[in-house]
Protein backbone atom coordinates (compact mmCIF):
# COMPACT_ATOMS: atom_id res chain seq x y z
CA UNK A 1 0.00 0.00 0.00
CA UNK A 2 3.05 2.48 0.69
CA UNK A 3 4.51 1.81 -2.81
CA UNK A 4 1.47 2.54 -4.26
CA UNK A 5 0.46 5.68 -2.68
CA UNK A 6 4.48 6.76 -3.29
CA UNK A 7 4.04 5.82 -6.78
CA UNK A 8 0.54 7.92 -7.02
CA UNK A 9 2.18 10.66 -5.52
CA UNK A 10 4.88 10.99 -7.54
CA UNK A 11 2.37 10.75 -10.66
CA UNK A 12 1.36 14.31 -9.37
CA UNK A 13 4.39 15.91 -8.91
CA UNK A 14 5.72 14.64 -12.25
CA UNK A 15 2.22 16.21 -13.49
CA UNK A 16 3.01 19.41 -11.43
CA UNK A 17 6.36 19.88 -13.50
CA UNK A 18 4.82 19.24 -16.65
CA UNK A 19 2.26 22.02 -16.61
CA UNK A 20 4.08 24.22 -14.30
CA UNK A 21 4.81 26.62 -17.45
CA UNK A 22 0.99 27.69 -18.11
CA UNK A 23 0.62 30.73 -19.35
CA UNK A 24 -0.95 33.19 -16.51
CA UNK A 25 -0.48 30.44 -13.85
CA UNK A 26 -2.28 31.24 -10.94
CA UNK A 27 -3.10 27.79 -9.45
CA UNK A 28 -0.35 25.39 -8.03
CA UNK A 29 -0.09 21.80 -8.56
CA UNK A 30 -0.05 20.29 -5.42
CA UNK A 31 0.44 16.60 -4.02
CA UNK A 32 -3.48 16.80 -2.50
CA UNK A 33 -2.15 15.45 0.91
CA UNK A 34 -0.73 18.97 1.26
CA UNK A 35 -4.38 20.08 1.32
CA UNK A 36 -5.61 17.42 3.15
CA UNK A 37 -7.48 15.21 0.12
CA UNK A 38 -7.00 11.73 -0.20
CA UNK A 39 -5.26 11.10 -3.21
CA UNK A 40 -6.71 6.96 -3.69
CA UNK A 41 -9.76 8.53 -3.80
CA UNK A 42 -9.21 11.57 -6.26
CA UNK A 43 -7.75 8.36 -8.47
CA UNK A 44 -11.25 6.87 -8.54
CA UNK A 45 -12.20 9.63 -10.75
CA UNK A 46 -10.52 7.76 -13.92
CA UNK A 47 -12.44 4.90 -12.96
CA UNK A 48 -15.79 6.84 -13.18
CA UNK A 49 -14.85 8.32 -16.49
CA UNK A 50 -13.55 6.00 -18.27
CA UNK A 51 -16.46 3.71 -17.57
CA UNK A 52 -18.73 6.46 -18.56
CA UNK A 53 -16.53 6.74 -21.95
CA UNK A 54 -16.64 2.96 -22.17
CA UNK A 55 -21.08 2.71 -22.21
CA UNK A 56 -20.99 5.52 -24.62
CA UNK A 57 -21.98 8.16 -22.72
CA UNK A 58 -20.08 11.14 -23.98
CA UNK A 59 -17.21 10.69 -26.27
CA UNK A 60 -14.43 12.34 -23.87
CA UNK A 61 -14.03 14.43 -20.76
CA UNK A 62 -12.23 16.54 -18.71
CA UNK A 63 -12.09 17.15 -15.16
CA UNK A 64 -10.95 19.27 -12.93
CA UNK A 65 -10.81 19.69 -9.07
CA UNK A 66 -8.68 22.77 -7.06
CA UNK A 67 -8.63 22.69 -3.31
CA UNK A 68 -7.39 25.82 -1.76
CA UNK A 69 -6.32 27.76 -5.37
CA UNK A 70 -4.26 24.65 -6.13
CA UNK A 71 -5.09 22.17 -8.52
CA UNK A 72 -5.33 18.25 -7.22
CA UNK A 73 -6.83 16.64 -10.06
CA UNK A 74 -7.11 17.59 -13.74
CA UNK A 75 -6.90 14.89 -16.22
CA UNK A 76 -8.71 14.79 -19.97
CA UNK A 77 -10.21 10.95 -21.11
CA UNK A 78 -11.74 10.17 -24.68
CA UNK A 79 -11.71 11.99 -27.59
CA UNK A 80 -13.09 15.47 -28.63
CA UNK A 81 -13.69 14.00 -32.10
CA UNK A 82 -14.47 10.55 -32.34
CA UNK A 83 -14.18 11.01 -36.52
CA UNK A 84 -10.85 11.93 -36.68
CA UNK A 85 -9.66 10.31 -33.36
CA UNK A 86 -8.45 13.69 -31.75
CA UNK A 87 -8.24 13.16 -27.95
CA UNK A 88 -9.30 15.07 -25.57
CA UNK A 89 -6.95 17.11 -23.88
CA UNK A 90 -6.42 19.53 -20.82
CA UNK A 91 -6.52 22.82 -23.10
CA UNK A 92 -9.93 21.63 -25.14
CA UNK A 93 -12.12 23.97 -25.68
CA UNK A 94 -15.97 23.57 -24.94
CA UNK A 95 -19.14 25.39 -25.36
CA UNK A 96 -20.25 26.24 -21.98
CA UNK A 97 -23.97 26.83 -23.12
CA UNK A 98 -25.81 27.94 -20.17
CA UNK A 99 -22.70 27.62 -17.82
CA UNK A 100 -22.33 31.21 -19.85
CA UNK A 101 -25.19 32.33 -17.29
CA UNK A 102 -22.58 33.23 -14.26
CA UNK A 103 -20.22 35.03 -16.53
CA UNK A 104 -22.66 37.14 -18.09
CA UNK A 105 -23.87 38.13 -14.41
CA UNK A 106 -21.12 38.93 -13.08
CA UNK A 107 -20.50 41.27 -16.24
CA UNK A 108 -23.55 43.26 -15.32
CA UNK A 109 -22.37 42.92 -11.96
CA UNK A 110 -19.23 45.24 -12.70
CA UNK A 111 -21.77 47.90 -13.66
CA UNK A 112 -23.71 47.28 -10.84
CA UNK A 113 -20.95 48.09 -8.49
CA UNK A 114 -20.32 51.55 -10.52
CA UNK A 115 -24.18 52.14 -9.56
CA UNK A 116 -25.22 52.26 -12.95
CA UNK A 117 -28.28 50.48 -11.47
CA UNK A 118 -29.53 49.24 -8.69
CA UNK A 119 -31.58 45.39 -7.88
CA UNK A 120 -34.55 47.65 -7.85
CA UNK A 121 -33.88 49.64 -11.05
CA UNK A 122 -36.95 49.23 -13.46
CA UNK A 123 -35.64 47.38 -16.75
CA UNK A 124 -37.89 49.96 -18.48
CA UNK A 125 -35.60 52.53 -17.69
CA UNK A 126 -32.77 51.33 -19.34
CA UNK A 127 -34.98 49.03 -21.89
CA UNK A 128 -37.95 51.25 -22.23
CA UNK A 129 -38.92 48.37 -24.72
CA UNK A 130 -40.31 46.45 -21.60
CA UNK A 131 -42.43 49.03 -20.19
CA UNK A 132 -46.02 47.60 -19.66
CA UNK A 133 -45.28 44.44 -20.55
CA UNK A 134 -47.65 41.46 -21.23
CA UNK A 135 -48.23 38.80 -19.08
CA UNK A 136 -50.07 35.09 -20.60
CA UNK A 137 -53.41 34.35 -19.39
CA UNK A 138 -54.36 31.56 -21.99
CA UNK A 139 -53.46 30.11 -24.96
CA UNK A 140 -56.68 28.80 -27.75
CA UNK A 141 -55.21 26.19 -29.61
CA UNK A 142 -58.48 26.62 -32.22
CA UNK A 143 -57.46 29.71 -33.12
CA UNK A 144 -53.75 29.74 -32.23
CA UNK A 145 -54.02 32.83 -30.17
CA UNK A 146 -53.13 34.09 -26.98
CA UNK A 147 -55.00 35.89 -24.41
CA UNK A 148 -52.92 38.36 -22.72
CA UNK A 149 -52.91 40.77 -19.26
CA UNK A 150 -51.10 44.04 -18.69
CA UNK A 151 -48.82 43.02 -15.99
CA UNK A 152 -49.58 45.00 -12.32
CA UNK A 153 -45.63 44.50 -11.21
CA UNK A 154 -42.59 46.12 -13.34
CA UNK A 155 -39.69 43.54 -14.28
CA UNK A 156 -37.43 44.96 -12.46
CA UNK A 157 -33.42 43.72 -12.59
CA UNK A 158 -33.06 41.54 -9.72
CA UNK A 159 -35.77 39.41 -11.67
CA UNK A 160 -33.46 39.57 -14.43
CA UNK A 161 -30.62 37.81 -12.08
CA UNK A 162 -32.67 35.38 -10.40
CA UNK A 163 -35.20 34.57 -13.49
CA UNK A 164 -37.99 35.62 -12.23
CA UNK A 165 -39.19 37.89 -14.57
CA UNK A 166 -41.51 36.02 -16.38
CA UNK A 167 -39.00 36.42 -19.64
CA UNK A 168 -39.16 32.72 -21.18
CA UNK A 169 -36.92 30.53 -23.33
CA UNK A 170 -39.44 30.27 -26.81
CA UNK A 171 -37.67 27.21 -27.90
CA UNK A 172 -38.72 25.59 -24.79
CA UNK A 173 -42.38 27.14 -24.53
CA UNK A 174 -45.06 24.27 -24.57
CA UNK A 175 -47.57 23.96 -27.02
CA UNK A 176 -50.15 24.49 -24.34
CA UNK A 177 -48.74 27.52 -23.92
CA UNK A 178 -48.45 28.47 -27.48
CA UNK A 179 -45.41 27.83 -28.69
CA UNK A 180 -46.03 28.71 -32.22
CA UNK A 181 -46.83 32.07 -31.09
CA UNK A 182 -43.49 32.16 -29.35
CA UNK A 183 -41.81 30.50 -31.90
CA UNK A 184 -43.19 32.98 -34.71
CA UNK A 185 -42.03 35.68 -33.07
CA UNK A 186 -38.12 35.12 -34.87
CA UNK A 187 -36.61 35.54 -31.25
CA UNK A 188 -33.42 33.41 -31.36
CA UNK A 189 -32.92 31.75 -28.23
CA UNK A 190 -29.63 29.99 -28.28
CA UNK A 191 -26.39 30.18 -31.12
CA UNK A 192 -27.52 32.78 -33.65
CA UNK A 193 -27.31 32.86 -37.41
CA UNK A 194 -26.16 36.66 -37.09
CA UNK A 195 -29.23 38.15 -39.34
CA UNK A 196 -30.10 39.92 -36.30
CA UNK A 197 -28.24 42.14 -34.24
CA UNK A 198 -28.77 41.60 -29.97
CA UNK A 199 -30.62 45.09 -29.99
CA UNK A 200 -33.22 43.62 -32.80
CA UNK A 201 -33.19 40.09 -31.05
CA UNK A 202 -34.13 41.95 -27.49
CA UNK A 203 -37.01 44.41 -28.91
CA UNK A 204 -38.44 41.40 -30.57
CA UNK A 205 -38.42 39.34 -27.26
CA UNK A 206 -39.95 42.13 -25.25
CA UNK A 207 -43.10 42.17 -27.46
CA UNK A 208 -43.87 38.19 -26.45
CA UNK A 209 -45.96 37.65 -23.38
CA UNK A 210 -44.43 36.69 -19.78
CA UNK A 211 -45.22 34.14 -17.97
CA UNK A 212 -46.49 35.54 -15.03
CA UNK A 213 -46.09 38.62 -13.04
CA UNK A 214 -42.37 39.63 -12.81
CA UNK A 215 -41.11 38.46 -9.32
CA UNK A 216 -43.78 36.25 -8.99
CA UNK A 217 -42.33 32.47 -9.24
CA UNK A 218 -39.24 30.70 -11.21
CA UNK A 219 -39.16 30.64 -15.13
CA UNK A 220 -35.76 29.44 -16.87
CA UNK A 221 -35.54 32.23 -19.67
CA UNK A 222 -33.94 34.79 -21.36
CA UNK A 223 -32.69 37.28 -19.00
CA UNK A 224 -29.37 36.96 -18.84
CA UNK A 225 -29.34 37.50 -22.63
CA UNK A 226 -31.18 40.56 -21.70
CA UNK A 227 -28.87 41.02 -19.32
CA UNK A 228 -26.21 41.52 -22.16
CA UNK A 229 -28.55 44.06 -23.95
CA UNK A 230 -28.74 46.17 -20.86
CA UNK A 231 -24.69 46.30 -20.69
CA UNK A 232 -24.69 47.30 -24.20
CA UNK A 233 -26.84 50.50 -23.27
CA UNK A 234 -25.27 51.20 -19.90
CA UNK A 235 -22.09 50.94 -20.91
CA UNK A 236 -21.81 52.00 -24.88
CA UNK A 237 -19.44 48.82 -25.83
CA UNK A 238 -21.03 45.97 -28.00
CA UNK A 239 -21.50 43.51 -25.42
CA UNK A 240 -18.89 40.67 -26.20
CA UNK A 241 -16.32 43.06 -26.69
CA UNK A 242 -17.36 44.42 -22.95
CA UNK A 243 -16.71 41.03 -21.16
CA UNK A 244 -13.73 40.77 -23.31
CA UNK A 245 -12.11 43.87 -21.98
CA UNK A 246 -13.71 43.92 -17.98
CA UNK A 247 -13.51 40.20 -17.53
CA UNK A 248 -11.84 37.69 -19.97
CA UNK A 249 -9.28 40.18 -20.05
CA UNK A 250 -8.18 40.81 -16.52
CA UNK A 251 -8.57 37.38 -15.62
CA UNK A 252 -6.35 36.26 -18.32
CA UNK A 253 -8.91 33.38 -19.58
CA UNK A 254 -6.69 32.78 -22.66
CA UNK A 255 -9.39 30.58 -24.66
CA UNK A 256 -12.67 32.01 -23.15
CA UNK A 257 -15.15 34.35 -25.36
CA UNK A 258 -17.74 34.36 -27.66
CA UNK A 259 -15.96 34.28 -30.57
CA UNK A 260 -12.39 31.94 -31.00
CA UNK A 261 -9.32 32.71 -32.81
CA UNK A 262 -9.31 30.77 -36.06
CA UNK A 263 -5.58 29.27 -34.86
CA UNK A 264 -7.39 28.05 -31.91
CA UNK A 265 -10.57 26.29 -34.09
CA UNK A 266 -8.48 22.54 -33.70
CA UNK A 267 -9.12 22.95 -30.19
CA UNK A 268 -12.71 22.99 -29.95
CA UNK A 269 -14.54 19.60 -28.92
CA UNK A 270 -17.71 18.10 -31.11
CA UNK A 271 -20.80 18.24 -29.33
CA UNK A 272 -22.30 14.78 -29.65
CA UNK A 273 -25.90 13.47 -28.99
CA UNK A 274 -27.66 9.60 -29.11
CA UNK A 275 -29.22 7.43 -32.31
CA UNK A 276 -31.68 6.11 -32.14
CA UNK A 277 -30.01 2.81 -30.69
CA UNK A 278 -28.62 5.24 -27.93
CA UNK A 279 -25.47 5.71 -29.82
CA UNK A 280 -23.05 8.07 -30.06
CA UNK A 281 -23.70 10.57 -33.24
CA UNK A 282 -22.98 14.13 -34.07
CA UNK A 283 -25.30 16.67 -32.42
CA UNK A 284 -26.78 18.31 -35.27
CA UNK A 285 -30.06 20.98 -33.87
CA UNK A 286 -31.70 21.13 -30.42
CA UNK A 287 -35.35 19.90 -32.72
CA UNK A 288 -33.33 16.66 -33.72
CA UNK A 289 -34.42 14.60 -31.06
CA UNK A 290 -36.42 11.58 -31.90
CA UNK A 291 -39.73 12.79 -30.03
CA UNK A 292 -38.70 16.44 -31.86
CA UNK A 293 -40.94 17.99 -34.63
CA UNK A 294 -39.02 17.75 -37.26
CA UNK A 295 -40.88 20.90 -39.23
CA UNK A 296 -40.15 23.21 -37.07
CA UNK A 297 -36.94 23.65 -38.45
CA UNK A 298 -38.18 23.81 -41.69
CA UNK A 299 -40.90 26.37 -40.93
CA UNK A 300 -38.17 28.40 -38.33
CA UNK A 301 -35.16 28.00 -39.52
CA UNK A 302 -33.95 30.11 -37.09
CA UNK A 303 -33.59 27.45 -34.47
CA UNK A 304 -31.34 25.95 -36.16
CA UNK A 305 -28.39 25.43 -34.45
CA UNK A 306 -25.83 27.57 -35.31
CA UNK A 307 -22.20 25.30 -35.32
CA UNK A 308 -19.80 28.01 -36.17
CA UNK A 309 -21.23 30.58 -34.18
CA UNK A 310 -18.04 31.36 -32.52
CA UNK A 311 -16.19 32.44 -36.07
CA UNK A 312 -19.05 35.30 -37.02
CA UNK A 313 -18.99 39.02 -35.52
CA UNK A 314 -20.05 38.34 -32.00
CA UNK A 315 -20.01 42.19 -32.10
CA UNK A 316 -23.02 42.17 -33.53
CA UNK A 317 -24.97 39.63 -31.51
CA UNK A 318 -24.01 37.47 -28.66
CA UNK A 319 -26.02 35.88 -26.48
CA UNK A 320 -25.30 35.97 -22.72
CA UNK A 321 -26.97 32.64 -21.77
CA UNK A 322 -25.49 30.34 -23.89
CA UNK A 323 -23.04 31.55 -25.94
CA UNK A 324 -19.25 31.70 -24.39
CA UNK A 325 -16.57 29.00 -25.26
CA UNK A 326 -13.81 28.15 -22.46
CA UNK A 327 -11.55 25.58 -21.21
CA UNK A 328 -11.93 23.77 -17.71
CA UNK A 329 -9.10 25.83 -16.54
CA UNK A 330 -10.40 29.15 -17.80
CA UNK A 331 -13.75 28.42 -16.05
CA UNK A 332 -11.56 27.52 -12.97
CA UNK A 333 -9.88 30.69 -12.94
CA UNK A 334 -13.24 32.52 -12.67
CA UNK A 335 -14.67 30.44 -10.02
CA UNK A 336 -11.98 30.92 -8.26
CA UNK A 337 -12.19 34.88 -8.52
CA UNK A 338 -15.56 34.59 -7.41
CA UNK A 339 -14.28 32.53 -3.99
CA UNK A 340 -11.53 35.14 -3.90
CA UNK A 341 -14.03 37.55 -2.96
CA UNK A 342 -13.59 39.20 -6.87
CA UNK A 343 -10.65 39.08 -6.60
CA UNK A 344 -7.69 37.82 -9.11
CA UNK A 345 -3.90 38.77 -9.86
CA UNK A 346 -4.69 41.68 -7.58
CA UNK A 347 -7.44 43.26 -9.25
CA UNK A 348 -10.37 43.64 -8.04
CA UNK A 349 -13.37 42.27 -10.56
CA UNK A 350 -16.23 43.03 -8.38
CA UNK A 351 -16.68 43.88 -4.81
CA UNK A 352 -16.21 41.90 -1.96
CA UNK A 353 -19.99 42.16 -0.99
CA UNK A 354 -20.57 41.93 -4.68
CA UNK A 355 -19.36 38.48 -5.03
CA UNK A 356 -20.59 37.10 -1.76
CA UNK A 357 -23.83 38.30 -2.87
CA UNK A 358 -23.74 35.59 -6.24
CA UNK A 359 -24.65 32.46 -3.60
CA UNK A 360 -26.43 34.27 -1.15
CA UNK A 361 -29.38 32.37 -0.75
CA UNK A 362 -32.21 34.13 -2.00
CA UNK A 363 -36.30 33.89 -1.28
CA UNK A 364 -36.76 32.07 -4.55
CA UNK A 365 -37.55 28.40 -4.50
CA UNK A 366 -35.84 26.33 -6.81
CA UNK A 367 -35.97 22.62 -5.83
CA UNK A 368 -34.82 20.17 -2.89
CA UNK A 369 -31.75 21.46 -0.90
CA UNK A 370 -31.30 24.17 -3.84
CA UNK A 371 -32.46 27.82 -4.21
CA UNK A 372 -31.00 30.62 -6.49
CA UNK A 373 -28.61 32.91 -6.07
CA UNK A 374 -27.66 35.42 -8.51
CA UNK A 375 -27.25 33.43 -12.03
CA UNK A 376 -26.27 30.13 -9.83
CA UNK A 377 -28.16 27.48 -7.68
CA UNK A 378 -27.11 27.95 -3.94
CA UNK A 379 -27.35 24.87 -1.44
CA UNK A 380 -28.60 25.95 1.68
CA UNK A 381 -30.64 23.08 3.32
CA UNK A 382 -27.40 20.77 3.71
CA UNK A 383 -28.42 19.31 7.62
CA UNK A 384 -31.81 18.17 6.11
CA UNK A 385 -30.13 16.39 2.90
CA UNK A 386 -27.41 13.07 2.29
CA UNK A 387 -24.79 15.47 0.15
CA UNK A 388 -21.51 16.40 1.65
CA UNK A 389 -22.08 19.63 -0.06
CA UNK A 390 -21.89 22.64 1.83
CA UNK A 391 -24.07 25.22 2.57
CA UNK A 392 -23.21 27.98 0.41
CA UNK A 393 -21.93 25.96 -2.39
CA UNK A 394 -22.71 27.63 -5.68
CA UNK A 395 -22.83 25.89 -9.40
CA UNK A 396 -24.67 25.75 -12.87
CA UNK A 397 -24.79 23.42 -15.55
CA UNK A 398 -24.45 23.51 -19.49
CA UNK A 399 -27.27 22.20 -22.16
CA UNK A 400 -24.22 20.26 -23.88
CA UNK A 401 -23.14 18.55 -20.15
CA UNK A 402 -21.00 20.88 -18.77
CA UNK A 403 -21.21 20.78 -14.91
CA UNK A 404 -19.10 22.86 -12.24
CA UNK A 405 -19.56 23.81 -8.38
CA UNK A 406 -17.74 26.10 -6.27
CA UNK A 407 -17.37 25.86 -2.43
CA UNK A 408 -16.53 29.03 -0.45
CA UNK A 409 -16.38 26.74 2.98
CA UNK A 410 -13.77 24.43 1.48
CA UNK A 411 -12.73 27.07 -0.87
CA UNK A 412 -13.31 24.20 -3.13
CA UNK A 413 -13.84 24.18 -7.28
CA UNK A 414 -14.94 21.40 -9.01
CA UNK A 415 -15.79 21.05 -13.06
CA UNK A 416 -16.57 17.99 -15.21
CA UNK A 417 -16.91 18.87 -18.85
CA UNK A 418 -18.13 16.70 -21.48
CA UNK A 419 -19.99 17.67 -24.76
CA UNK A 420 -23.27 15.58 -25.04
CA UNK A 421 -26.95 16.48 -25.14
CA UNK A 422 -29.26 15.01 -24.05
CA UNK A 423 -27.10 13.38 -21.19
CA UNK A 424 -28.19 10.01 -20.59
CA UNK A 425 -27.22 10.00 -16.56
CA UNK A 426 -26.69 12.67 -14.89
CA UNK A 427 -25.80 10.67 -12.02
CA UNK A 428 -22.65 11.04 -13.70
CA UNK A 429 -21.57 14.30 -11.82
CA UNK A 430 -23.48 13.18 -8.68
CA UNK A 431 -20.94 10.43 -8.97
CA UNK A 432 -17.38 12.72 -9.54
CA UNK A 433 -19.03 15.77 -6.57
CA UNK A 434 -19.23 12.25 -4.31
CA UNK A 435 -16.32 11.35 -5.11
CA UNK A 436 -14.25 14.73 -4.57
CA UNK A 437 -15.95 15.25 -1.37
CA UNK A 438 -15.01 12.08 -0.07
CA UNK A 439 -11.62 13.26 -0.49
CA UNK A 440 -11.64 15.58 2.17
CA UNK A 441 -9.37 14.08 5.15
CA UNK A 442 -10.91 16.36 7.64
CA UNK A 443 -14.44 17.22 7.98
CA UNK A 444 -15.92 19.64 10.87
């Protein structure tokens, strides 16, 4: 048992040497004992993964755990392109898909510490576009219309953060609730073609119903692509070029944006879905599922799924929710400025109270042991559930299975990316967080 755990050991200090000349290093490679994690079970993680890879679950993955700004476990398994057998490696790039949520908050956070608004500013008065907006009452499908309310509340941009505004996805509005209608309405939710600039895909949105009163209840939707609109008016930069320069930038996220370098093009993974024999094929539009209606894309082309979306002008449009490509590493980086207190390289992002405000549990229900914080899930009912997850602990997910968590008790990051929709288990992360926490050597 000694040899092994020497020869484990020395596995990560050999790995420590070999990426100890990463550009913008801020994380050390550590042997985890000198942060108290168990390195046997950090190893188990290859055994998860490649069994995953092995079933044909996703096609590769990377992972990556950092305990205390120091990194204990990052390995890549599988390929990022079964086709032409290129492997998945540490510096892959991935689409983060709704994992772009947090970064696109704590954009408009920046502006919110300059006081260009407050949680109680009216959206109206920076979007005047959703002054007196609609709320859904009921939807006739003999006559495909629906019957509409003037809403009593304002939306006002805390309901933006938390998604309670009423502000829906279209591409995920029910029939019962008149998706047509929504669908009609040329609002692109996710990956745009570019015909439409952000300001023309915004004004369009803010003419569609809400789903009920803003503030109200929980609706997954479109506001932190709204979001992005409102730091293109508050701030006079096109929105991707904002982020670029008040967050990519000073955190030194050297593959993280909304649009990619062509020299860096190789490094991007295929996203992958399932056959109809639950195999692994090549993800093609969010309608071609086998349950899907399959002229919907013929009668809106716009949701089509746009492939290359990071090599147009993301100047033009880019869409906060779903749009930014990164690397585990990158996506570390910013987690880790967030548990830094918004702080990285000794800049401060966003306020102290700023960032500790992202997972402070908020009056929204969610689900379970979970309620939102600002653009994240929170955990905040760890006594009453079996997770080793603490209280506080932050995270989103991806559409395309890209899952991370942050823990400001353990000061503890974790991030599994893969590049598969739909996932087939999502016990899958349940599996690696289990896993990482049972690493921990000492416990309160």
């Amino acid at each position: 048992m000694y040899n092994s755990l020497k020869t484990i050991i020395c596995i990560f200090i050999v790995t420590s040497i070999l990426f100890s000349q990463r550009e913008n290093e801020v994380f050390k490679y550590v042997d985890p004992l000198k942060v108290d994690m168990n390195v046997i079970h950090l190893q188990k993680i290859d055994d998860l993964i490649k069994d995953r890879i092995a079933k044909g679950e996703v096609a590769g993955t990377v992972a990556l755990v950092i305990k205390d700004q120091s990194i204990v476990y990052e390995k890549a398994f599988g390929f990022a392109d079964i086709k032409n057998q290129k492997k998945m490696n540490k510096n892959t790039i991935f689409t983060l898909a709704s994992m772009s949520k947090l970064m696109t908050t704590v954009g408009a956070l920046i502006l919110h510490d300059k006081g260009m608004f407050f949680m109680d500013t009216e959206l109206a008065d920076i979007l005047p576009e959703f002054s007196n907006p609609d709320v859904f009452v009921s939807y006739n499908k003999n006559n495909g219309k629906i019957k509409t309310r003037k809403a009593t509340e304002p939306i006002l941009m805390k309901h933006l953060f938390t998604h309670t505004s009423g502000i829906p996805y279209p591409i995920f509005v029910d029939d019962n609730f008149g998706r047509d209608v929504y669908l009609k309405s040329g609002v692109q939710s996710a990956f745009p073609d570019f015909s439409i600039t952000l300001e023309e895909n915004i004004k369009k949105l803010s003419k569609l119903p809400l789903f009920h009163e803003p503030g109200e209840t929980y609706t997954y939707g479109l506001n932190m692509d709204v979001l992005g609109r409102v730091i293109e008016v508050l701030d006079g930069r096109p929105f991707s070029k904002f982020m670029e320069d008040e967050l990519f930038g000073p955190l030194k996220l050297e593959a993280t944006g909304f649009g990619i370098d062509s020299s860096q093009w190789d490094r991007i993974a295929s996203i992958y879905s399932y056959d109809e024999k639950g195999e692994l094929i090549l993800f093609k539009d969010l309608q071609d599922f086998p349950d899907s209606d399959q002229n919907e894309l013929i009668k809106y082309p716009h949701l089509r799924f746009n492939h290359e979306h990071y090599k147009n002008d993301v100047n033009k449009i880019a869409m906060g929710g779903v749009d930014i490509m990164s690397t585990a590493y990158d996506y570390g980086k910013f987690l880790q400025m967030i548990l830094n207190d918004g702080n990285m390289y000794g800049k401060q992002i966003i306020s102290k109270k700023t960032a500790r405000m992202i997972y402070k549990p908020l009056e929204v229900f969610y689900g379970g042991e979970f309620v939102i914080g600002l653009g994240v899930s929170v955990v905040q009912n760890e006594e009453t559930s079996y997770s080793r997850v603490s209280n506080g602990t932050f995270g989103w997910g991806g559409y395309f299975f890209t899952e991370c968590w942050a823990d400001p008790e353990e000061n503890m990051i974790g991030i599994l990316m893969n590049q598969v929709a739909p996932s087939k288990d999502e016990s899958f992360y349940n599996y690696f967080q289990h896993l990482v926490y049972s690493s921990l050597m000492t416990e309160d």
